[in-house]
Protein backbone atom coordinates (compact mmCIF):
# COMPACT_ATOMS: atom_id res chain seq x y z
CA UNK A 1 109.57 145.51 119.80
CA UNK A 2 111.89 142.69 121.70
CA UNK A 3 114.82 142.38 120.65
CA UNK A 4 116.35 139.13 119.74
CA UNK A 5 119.55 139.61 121.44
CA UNK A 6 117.23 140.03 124.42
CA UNK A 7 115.96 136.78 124.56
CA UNK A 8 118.72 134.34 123.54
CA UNK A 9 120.08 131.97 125.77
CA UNK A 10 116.85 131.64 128.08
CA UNK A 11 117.52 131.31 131.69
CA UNK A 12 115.74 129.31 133.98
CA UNK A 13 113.12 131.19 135.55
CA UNK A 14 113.76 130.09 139.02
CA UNK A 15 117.56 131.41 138.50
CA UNK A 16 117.02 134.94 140.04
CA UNK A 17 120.31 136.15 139.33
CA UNK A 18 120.86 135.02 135.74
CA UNK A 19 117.06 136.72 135.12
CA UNK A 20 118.71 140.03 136.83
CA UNK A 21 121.92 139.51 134.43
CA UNK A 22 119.58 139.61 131.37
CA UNK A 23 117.71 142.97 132.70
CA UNK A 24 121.01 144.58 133.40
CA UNK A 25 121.97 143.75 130.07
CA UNK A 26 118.92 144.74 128.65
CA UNK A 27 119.10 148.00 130.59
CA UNK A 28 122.48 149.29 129.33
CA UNK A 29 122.86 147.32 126.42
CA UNK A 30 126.20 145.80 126.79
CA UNK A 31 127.48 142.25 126.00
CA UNK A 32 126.33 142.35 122.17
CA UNK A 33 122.33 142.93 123.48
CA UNK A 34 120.69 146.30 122.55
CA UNK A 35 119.20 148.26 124.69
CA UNK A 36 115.58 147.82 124.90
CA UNK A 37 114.24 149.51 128.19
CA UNK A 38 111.05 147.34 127.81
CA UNK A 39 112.87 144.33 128.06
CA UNK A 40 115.07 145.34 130.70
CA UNK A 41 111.72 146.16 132.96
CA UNK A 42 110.55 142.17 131.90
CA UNK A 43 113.52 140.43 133.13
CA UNK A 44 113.89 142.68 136.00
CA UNK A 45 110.19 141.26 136.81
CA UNK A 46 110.65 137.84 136.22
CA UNK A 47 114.27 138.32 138.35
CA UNK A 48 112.07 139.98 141.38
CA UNK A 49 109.61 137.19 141.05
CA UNK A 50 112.42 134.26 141.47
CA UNK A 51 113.60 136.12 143.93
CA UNK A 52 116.24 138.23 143.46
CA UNK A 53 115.70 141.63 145.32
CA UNK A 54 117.90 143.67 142.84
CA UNK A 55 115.33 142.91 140.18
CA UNK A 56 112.38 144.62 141.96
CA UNK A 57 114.82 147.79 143.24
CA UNK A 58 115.83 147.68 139.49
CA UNK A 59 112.60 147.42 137.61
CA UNK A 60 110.84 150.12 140.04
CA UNK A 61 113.69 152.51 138.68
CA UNK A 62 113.26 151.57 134.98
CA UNK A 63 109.18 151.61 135.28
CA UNK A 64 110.02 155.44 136.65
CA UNK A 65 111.34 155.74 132.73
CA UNK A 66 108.44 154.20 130.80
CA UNK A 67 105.40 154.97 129.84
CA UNK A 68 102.27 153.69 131.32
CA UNK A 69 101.75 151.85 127.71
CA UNK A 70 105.44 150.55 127.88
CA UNK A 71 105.30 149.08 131.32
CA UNK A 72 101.99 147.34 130.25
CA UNK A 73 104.07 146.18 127.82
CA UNK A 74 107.14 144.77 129.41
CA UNK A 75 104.22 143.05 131.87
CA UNK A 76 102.37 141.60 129.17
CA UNK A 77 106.04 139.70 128.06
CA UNK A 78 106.88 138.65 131.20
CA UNK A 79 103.50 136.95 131.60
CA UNK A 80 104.09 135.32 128.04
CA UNK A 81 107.29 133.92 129.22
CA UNK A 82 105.47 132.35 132.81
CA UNK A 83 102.65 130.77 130.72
């Protein structure tokens, strides 16, 4: 399930390193967010695919984490947020 804290204050989806911000946050659950490992892989996706390196290095080592199920899952999100 996606957290709320996860998704407030929506950055622009061309702003690769604000996307990254959210996945680190997401990642280690720090600044108030929880951490949601799922969510973490989505905005390390979305970061990768506005450009920011870090976000594919990042979500490659979080997708080594998740389940097959889970990283269909953080996928299917990230293509909800593109649409």
């Amino acid at each position: 399930m996606s957290h709320p804290a996860c998704t407030l204050d929506f950055p622009m989806l061309d702003d690769g390193p604000a996307l990254f911000d959210w996945g680190l946050a997401c990642s280690v659950g720090s600044g108030g967010v929880e951490l949601d490992l799922i969510e973490a892989h989505k905005w390390f996706n979305l970061a990768a695919l506005a450009g920011d390196e870090r976000g594919a290095e990042w979500r490659a080592d979080i997708a080594a984490t998740l389940s097959r199920a889970d990283i269909r899952e953080a996928q299917r999100r990230a293509r909800l947020v593109l649409q």
